[in-house]
N, C-alpha and C. Protein backbone atom coordinates (compact mmCIF):
# COMPACT_ATOMS: atom_id res chain seq x y z
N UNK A 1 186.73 -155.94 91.90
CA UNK A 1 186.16 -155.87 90.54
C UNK A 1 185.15 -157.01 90.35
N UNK A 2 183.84 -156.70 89.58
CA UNK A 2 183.02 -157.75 89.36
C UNK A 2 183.32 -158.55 88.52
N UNK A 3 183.19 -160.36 88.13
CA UNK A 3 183.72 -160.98 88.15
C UNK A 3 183.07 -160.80 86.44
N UNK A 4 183.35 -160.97 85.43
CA UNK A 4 182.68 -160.65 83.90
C UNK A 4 182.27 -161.30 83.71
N UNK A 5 180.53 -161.20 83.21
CA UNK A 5 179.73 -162.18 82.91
C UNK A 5 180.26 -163.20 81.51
N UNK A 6 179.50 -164.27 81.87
CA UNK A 6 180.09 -165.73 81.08
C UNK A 6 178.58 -165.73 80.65
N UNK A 7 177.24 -165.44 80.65
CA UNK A 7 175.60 -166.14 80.60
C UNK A 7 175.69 -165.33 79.80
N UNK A 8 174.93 -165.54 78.37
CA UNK A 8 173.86 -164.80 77.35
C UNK A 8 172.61 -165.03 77.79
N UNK A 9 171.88 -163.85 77.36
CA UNK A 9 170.48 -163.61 77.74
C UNK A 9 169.74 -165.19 77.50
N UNK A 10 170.10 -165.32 76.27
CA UNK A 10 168.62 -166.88 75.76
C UNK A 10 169.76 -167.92 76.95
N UNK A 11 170.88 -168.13 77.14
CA UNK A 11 171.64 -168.87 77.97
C UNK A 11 170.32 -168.82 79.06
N UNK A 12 170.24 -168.01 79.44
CA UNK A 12 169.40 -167.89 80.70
C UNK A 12 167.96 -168.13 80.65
N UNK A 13 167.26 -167.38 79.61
CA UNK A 13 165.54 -167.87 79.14
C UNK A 13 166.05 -169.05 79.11
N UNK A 14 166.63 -170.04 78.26
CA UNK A 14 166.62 -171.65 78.11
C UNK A 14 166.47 -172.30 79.25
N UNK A 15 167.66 -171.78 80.07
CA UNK A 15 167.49 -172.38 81.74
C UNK A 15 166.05 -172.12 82.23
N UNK A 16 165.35 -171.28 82.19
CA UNK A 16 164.16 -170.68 83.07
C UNK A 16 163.26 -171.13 82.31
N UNK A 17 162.99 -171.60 80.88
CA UNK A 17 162.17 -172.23 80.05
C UNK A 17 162.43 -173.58 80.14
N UNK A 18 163.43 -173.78 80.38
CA UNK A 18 163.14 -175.46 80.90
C UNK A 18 163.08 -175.69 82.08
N UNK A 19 162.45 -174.86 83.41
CA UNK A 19 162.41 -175.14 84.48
C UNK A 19 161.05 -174.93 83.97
N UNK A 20 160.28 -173.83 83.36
CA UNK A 20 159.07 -174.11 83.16
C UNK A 20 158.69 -174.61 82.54
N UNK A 21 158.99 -175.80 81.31
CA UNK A 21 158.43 -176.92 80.82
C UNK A 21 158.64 -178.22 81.82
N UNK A 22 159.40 -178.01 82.57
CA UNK A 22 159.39 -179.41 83.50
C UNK A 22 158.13 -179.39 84.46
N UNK A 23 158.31 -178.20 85.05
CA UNK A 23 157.39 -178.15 86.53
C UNK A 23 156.59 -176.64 86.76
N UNK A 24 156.28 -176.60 85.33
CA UNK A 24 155.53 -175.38 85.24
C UNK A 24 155.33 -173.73 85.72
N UNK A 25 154.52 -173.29 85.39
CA UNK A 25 154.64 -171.71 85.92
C UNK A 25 155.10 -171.30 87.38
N UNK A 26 154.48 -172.24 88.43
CA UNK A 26 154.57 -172.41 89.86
C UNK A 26 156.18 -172.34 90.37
N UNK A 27 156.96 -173.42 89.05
CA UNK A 27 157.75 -173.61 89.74
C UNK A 27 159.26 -172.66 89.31
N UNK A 28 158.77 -171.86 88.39
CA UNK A 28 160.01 -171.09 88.30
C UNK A 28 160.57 -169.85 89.49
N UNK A 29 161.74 -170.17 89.68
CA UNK A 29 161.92 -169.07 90.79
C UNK A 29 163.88 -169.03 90.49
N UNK A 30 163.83 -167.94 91.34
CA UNK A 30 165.64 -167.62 90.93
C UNK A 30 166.50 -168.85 91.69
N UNK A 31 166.21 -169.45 92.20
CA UNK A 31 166.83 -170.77 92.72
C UNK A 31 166.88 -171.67 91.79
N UNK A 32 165.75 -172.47 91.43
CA UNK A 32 165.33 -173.12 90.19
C UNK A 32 166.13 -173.25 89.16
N UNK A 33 166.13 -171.95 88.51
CA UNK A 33 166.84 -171.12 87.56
C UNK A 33 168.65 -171.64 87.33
N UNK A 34 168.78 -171.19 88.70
CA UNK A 34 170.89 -171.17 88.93
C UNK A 34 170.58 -172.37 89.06
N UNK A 35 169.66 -173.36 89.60
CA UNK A 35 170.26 -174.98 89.72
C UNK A 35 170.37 -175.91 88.19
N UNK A 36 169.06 -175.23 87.96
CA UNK A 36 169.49 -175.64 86.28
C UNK A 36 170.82 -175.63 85.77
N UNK A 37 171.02 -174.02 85.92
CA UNK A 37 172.81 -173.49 85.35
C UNK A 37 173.80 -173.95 86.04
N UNK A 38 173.63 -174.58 87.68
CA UNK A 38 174.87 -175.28 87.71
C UNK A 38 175.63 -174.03 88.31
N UNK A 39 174.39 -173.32 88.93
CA UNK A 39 175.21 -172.18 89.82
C UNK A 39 174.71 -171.93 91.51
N UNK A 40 174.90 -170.62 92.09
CA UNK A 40 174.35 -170.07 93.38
C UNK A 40 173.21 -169.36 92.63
N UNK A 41 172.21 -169.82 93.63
CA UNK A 41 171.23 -168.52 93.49
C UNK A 41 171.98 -166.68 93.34
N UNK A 42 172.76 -166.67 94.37
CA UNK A 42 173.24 -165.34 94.15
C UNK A 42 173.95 -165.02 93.18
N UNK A 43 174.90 -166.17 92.25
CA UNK A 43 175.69 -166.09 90.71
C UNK A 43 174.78 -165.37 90.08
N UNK A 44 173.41 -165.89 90.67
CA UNK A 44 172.34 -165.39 89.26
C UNK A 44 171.81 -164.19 89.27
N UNK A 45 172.05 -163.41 90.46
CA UNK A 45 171.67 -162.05 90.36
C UNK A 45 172.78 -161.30 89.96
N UNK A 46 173.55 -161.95 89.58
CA UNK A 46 174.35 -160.90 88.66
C UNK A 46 174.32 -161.03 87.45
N UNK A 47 173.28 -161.51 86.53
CA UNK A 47 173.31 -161.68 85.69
C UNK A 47 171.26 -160.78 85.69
N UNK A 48 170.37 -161.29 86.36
CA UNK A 48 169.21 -160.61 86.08
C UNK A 48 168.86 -159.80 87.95
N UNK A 49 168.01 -159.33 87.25
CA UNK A 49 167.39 -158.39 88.49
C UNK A 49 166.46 -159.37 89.74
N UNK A 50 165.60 -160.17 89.07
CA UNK A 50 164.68 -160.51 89.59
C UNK A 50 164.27 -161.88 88.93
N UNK A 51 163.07 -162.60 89.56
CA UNK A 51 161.99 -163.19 88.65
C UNK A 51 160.86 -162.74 87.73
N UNK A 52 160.90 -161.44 87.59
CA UNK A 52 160.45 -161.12 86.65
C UNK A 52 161.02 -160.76 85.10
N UNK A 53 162.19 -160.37 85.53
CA UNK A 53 163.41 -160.27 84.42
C UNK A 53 163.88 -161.43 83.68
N UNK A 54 163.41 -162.33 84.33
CA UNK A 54 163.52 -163.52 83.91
C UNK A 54 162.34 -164.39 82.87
N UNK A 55 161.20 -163.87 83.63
CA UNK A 55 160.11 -163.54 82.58
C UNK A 55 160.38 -163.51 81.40
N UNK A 56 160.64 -161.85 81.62
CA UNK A 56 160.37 -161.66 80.22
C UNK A 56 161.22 -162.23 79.05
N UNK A 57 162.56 -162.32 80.07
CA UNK A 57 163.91 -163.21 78.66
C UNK A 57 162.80 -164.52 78.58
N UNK A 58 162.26 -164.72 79.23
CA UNK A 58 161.38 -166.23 78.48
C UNK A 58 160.17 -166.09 77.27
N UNK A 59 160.01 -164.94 77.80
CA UNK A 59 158.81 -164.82 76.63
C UNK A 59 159.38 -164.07 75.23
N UNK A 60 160.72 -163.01 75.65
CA UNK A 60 161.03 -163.10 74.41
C UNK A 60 161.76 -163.87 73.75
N UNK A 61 162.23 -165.21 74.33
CA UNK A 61 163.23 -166.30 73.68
C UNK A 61 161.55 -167.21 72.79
N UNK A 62 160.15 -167.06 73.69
CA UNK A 62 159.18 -167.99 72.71
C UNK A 62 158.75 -167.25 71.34
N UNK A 63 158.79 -165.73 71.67
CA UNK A 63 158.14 -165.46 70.54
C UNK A 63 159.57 -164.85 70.12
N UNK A 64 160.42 -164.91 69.68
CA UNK A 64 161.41 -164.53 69.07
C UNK A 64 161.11 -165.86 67.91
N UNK A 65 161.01 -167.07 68.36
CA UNK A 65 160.99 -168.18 67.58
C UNK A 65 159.82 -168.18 66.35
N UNK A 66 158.90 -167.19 66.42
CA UNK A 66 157.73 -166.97 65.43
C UNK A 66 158.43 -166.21 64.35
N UNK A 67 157.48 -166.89 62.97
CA UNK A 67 158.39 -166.23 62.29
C UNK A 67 157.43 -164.98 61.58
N UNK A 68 158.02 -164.19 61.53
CA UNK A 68 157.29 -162.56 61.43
C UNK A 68 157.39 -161.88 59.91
N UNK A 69 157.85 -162.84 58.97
CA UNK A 69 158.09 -162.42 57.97
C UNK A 69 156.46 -162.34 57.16
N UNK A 70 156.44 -161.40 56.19
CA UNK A 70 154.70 -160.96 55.91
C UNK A 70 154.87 -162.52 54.73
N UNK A 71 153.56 -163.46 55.08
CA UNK A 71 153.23 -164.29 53.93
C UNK A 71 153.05 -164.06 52.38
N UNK A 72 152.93 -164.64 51.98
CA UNK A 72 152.81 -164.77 50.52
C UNK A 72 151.88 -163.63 50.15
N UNK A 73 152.68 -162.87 49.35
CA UNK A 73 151.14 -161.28 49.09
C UNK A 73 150.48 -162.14 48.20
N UNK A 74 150.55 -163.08 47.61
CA UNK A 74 149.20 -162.98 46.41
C UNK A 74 148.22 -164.24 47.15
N UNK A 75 148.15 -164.28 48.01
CA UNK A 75 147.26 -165.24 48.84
C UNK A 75 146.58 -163.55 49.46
N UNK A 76 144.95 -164.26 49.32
CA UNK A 76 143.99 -163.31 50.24
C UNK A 76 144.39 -162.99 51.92
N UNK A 77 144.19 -161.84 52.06
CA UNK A 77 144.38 -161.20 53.65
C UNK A 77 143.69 -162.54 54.79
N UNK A 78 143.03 -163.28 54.02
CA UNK A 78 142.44 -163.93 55.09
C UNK A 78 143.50 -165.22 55.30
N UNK A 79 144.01 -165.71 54.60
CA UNK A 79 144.41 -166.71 54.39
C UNK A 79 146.12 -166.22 54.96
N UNK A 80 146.51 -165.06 54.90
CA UNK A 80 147.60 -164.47 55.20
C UNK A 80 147.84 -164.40 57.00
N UNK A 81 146.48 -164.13 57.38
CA UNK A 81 146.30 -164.02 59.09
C UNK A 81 146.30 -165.44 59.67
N UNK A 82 146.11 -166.36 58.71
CA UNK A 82 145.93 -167.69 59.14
C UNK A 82 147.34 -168.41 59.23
N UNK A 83 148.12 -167.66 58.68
CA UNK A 83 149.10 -168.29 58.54
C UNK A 83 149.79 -168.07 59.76
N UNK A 84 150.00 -166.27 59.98
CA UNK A 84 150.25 -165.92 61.48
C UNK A 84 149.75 -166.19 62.58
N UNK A 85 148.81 -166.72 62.47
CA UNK A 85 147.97 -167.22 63.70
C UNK A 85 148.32 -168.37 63.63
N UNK A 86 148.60 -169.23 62.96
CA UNK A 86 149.10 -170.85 63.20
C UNK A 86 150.81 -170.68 63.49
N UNK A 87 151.58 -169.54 63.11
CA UNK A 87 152.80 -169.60 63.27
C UNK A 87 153.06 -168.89 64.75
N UNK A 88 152.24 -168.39 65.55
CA UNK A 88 151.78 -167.94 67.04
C UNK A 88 151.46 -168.99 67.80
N UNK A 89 150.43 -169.53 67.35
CA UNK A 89 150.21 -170.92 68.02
C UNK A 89 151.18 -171.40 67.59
N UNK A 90 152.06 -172.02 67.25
CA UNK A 90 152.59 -172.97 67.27
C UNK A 90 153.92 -172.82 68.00
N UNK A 91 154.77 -171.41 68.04
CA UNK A 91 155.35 -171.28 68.57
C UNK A 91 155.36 -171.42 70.62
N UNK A 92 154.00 -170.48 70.65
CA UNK A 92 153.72 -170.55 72.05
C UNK A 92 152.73 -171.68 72.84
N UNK A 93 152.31 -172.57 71.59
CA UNK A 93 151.93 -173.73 72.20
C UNK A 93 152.90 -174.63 72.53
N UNK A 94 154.48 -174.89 72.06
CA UNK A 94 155.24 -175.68 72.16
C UNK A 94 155.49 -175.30 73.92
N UNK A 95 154.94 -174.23 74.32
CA UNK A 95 155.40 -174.50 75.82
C UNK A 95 154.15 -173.49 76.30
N UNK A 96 153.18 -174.43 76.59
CA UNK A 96 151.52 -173.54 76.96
C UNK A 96 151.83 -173.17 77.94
N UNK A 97 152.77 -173.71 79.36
CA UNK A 97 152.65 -172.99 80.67
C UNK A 97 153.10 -171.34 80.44
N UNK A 98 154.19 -170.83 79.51
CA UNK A 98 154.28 -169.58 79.22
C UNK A 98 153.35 -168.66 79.18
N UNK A 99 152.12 -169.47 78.46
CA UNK A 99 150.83 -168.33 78.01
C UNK A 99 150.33 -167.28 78.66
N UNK A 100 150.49 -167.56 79.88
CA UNK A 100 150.23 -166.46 81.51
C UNK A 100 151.45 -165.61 81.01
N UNK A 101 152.56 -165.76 81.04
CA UNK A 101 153.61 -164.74 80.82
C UNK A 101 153.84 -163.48 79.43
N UNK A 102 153.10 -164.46 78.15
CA UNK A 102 152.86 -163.61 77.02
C UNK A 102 151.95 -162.48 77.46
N UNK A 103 151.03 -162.60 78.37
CA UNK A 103 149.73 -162.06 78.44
C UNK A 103 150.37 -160.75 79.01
N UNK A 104 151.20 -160.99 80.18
CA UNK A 104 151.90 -160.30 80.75
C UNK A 104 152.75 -159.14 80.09
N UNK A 105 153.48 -159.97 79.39
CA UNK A 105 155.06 -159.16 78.83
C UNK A 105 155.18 -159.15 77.41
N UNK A 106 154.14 -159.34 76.83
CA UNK A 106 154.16 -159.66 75.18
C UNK A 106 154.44 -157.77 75.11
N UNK A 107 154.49 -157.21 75.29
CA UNK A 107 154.36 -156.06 74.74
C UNK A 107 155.45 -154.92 75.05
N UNK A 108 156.35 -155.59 75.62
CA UNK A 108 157.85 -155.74 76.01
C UNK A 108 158.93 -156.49 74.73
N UNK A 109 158.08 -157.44 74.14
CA UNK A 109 158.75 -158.02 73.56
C UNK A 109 158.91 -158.16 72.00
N UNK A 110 159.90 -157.76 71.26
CA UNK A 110 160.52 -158.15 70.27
C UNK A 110 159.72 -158.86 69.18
N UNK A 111 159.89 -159.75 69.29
CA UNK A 111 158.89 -160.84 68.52
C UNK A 111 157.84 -160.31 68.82
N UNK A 112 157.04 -160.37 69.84
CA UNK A 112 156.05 -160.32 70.01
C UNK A 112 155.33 -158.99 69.11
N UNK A 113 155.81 -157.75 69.25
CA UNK A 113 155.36 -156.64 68.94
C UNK A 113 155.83 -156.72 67.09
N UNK A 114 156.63 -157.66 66.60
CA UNK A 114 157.27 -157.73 64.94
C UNK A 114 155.70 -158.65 64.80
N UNK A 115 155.31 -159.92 65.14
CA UNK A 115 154.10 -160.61 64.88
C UNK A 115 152.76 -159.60 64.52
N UNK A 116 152.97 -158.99 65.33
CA UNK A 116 151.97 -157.89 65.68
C UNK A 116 151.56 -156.38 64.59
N UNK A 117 152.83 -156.15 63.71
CA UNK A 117 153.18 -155.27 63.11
C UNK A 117 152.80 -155.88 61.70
N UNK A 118 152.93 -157.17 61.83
CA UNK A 118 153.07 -157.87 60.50
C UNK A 118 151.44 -157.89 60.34
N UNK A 119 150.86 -158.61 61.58
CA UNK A 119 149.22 -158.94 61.45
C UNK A 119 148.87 -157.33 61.21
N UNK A 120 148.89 -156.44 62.03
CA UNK A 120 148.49 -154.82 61.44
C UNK A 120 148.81 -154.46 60.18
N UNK A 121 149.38 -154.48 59.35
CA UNK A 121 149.79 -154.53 58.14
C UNK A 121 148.76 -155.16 57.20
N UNK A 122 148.83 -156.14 57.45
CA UNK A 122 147.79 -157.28 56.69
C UNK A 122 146.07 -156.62 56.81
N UNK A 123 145.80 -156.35 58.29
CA UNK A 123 144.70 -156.15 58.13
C UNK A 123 144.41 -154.62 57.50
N UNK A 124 145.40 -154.00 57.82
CA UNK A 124 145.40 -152.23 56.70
C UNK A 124 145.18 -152.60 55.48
N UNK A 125 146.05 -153.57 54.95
CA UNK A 125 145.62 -153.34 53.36
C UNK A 125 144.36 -154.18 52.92
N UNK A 126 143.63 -154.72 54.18
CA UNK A 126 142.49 -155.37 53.64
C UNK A 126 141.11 -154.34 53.78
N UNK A 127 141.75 -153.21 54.42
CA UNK A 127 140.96 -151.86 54.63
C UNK A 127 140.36 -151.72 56.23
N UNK A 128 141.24 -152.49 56.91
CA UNK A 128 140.66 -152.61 58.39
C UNK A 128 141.37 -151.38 59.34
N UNK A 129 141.16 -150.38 59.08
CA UNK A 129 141.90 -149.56 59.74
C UNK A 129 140.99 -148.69 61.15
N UNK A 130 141.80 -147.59 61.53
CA UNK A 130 141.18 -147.14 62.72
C UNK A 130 140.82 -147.84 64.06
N UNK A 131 139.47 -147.18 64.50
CA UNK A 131 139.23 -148.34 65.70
C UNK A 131 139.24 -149.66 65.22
N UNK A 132 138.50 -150.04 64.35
CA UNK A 132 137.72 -151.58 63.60
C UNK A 132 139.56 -151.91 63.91
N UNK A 133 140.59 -151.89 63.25
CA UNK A 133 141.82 -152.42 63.34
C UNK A 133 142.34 -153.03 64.76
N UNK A 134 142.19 -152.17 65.90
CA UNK A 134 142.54 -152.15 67.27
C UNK A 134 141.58 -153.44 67.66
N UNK A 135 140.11 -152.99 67.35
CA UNK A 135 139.47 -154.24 67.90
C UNK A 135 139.91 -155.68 67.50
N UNK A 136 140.56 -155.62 66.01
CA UNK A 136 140.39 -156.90 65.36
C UNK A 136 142.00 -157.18 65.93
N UNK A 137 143.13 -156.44 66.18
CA UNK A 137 144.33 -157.18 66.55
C UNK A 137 143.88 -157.97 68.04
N UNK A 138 143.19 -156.76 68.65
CA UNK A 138 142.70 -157.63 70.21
C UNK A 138 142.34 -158.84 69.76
N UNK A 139 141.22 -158.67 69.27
CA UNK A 139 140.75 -160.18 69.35
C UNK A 139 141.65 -161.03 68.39
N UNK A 140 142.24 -161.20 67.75
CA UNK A 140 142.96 -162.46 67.11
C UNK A 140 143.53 -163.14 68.36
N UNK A 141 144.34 -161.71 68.78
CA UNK A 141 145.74 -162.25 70.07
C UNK A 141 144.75 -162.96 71.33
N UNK A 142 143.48 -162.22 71.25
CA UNK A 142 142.90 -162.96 72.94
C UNK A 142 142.43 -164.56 72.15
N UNK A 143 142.16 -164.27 70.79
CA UNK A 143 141.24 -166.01 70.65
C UNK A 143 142.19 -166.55 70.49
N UNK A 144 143.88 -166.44 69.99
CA UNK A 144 144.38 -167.59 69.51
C UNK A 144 145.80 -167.65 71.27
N UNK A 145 145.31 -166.91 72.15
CA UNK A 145 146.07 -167.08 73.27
C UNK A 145 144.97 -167.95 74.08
N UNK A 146 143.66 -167.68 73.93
CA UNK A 146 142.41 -167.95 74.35
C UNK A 146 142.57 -169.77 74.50
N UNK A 147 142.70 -169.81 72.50
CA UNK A 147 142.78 -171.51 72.17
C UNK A 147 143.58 -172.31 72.33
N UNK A 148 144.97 -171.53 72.72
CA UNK A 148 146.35 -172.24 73.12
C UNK A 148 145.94 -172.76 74.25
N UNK A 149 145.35 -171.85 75.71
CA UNK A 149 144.99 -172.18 76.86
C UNK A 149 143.87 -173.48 77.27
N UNK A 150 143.31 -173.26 76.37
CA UNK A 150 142.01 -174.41 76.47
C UNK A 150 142.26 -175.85 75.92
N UNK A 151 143.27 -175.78 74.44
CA UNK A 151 144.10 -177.14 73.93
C UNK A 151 145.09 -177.56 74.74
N UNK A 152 146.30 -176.80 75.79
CA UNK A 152 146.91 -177.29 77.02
C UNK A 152 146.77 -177.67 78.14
N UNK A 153 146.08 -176.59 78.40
CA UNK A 153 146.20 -176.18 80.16
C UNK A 153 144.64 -176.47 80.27
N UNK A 154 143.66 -175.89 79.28
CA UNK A 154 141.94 -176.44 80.08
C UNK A 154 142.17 -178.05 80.17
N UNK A 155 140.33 -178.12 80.55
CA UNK A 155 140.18 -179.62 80.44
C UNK A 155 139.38 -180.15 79.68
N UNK A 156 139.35 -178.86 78.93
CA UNK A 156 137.85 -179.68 77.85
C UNK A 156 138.62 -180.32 76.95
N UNK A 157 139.81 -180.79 76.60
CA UNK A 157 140.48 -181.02 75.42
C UNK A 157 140.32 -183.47 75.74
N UNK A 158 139.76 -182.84 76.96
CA UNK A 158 139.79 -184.40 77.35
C UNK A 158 138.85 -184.81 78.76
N UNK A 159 139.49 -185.04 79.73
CA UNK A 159 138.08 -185.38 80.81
C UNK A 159 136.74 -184.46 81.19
N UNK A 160 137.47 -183.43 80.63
CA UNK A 160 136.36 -182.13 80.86
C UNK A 160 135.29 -182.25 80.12
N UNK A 161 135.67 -182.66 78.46
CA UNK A 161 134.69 -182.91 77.86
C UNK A 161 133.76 -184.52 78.26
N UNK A 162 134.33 -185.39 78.78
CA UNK A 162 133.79 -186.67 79.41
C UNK A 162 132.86 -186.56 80.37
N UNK A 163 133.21 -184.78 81.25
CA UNK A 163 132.58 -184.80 82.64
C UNK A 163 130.91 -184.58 81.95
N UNK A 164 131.03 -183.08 80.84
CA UNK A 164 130.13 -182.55 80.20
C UNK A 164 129.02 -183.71 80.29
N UNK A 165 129.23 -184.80 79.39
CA UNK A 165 128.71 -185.47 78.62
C UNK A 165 127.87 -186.50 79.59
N UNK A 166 128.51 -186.42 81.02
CA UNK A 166 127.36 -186.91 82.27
C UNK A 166 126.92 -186.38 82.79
N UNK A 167 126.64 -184.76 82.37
CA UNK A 167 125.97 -184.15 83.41
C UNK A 167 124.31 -184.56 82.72
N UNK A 168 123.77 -184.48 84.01
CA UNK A 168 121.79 -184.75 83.64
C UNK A 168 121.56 -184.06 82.12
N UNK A 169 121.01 -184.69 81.37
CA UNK A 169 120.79 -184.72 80.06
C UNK A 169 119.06 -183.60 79.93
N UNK A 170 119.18 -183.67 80.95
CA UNK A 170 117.61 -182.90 80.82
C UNK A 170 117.60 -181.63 81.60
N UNK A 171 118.63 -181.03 82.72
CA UNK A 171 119.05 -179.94 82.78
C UNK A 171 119.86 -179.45 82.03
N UNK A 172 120.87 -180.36 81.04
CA UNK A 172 121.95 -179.69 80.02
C UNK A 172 122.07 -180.16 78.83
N UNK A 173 120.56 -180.13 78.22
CA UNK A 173 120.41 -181.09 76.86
C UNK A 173 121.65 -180.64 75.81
N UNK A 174 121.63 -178.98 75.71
CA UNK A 174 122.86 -178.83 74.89
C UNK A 174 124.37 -178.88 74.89
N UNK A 175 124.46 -178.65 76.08
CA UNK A 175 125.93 -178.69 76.64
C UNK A 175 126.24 -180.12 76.48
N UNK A 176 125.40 -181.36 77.04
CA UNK A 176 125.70 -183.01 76.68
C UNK A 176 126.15 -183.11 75.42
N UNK A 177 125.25 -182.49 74.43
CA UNK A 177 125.00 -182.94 72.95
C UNK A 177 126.45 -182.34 72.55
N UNK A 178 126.79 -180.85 72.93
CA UNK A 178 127.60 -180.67 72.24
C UNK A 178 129.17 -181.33 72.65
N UNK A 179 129.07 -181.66 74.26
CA UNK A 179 130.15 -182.40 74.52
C UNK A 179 130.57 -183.28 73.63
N UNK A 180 129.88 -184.22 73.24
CA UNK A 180 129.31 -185.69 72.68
C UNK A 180 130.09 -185.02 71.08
N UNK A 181 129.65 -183.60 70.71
CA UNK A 181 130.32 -184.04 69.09
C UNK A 181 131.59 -183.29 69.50
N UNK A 182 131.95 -182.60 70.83
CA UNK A 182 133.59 -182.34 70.59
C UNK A 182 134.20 -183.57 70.59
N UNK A 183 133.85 -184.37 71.13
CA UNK A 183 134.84 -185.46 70.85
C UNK A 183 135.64 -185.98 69.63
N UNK A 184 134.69 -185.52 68.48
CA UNK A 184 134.84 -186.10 67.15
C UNK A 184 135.82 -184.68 66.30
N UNK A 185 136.31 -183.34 67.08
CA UNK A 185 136.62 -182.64 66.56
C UNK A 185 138.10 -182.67 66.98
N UNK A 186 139.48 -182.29 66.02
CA UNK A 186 140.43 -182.34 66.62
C UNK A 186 140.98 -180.67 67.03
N UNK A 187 141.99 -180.77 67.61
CA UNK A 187 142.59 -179.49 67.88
C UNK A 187 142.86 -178.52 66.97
N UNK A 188 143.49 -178.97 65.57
CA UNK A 188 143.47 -178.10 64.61
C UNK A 188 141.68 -177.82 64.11
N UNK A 189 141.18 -178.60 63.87
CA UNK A 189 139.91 -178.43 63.67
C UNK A 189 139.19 -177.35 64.57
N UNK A 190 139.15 -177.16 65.60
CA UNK A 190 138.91 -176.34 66.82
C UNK A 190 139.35 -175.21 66.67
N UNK A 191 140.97 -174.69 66.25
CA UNK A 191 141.75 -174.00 66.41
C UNK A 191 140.90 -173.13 64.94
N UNK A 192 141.18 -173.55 63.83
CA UNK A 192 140.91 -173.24 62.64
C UNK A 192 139.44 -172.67 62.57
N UNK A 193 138.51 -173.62 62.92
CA UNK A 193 137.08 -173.22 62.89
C UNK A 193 136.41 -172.27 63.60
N UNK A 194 137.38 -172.12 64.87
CA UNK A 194 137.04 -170.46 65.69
C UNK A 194 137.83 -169.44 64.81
N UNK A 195 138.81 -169.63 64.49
CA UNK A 195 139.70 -168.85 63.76
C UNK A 195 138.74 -167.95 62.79
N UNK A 196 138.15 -168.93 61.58
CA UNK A 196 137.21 -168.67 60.68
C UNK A 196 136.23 -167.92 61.11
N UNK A 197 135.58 -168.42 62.43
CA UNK A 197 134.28 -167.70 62.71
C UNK A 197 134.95 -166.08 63.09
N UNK A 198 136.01 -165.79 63.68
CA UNK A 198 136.36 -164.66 64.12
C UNK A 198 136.64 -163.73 62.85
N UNK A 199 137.33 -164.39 61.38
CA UNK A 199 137.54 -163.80 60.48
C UNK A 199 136.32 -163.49 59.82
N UNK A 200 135.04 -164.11 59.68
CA UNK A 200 133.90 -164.07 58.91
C UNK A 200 133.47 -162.54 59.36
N UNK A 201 133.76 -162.46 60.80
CA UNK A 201 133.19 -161.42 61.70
C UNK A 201 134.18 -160.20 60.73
N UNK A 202 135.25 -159.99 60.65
CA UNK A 202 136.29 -159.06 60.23
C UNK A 202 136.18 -158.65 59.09
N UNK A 203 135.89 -159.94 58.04
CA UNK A 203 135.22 -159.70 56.80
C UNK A 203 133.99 -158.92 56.45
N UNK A 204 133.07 -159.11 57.19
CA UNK A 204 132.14 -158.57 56.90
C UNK A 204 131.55 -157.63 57.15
């Protein structure tokens, strides 16, 4: 007789989410995993299939943590998406190496697809329906998965922008210049002000 499982699902995302906040995407694997738990690699296939199964309990333990409830109705549709989009980021920025895995399995997942239902909603009653709707959920999810990636994991958030700012000034007059004022911009500032430009687009 098989021996009755003792692991809950998030038991297990937690383990595999803190192997990938320690040592990143690279380093998760079903070994990894059971050493965390304090088991055999093979304990652990009786509990998931694979490393991919493992996946996805990670991505739905990040976005399970978003909260999906529809904002305040008497605040404008715009101001309503902003809210979900900062409560997305914030959830899946608390662990950016994931972001490869949302991209993956978001659509598998729970949270993920309730976030999603909530932002469709919002943009219906602002009259965004049909194709125009499809385009505009794409793009929220690619710019604000887009901006998670570039505030963690790029390098413009720091030496990248330093490198910019020495390249020859007379083959890259604008790219220098504009290096030169990211510096003075912060992450929410960044986050927010693409945000805006993408909504101006939706608005209008």
């Amino acid at each position: 007789m098989p021996r009755p499982r003792s692991l809950t699902s998030d038991q297990l995302a937690s383990a595999a989410l803190a192997v990938i906040d320690r040592h990143g995407l690279a380093g998760l694997s079903m070994r990894a995993v059971a050493q965390e738990l304090g088991m055999s690699t093979m304990g652990l296939y009786r509990y998931v299939r694979d490393r991919e199964e493992l996946e996805r309990l990670v991505v739905e333990l990040v976005l399970s943590a978003v909260d999906t409830e529809p904002p305040d109705p008497d605040a404008s549709w715009r101001e309503r998406i902003e809210v979900m989009a900062r409560r997305l980021r914030g959830a899946v920025g608390a662990h950016p190496a994931v972001v490869p895995l949302t991209i993956t399995h978001r659509h598998r997942s729970l949270g993920g697809l309730r976030w999603s239902e909530t932002v469709t909603a919002i943009l219906t009653e602002a009259g965004i329906e049909g194709d125009r709707r499809v385009v505009a959920l794409r793009g929220l999810l690619g710019y604000i998965i887009g901006a998670i990636q570039l505030e963690h994991l790029g390098p413009l958030s720091g030496p990248g922008t330093t490198a910019i700012t020495e390249l020859p000034p007379d083959e890259f007059p604008h790219m220098t210049e504009t290096a030169r004022d990211a510096r003075n911009i912060s992450a929410d500032q960044g986050f927010l002000g693409g945000l805006a430009v993408l909504l101006d687009g939706l608005g209008a």
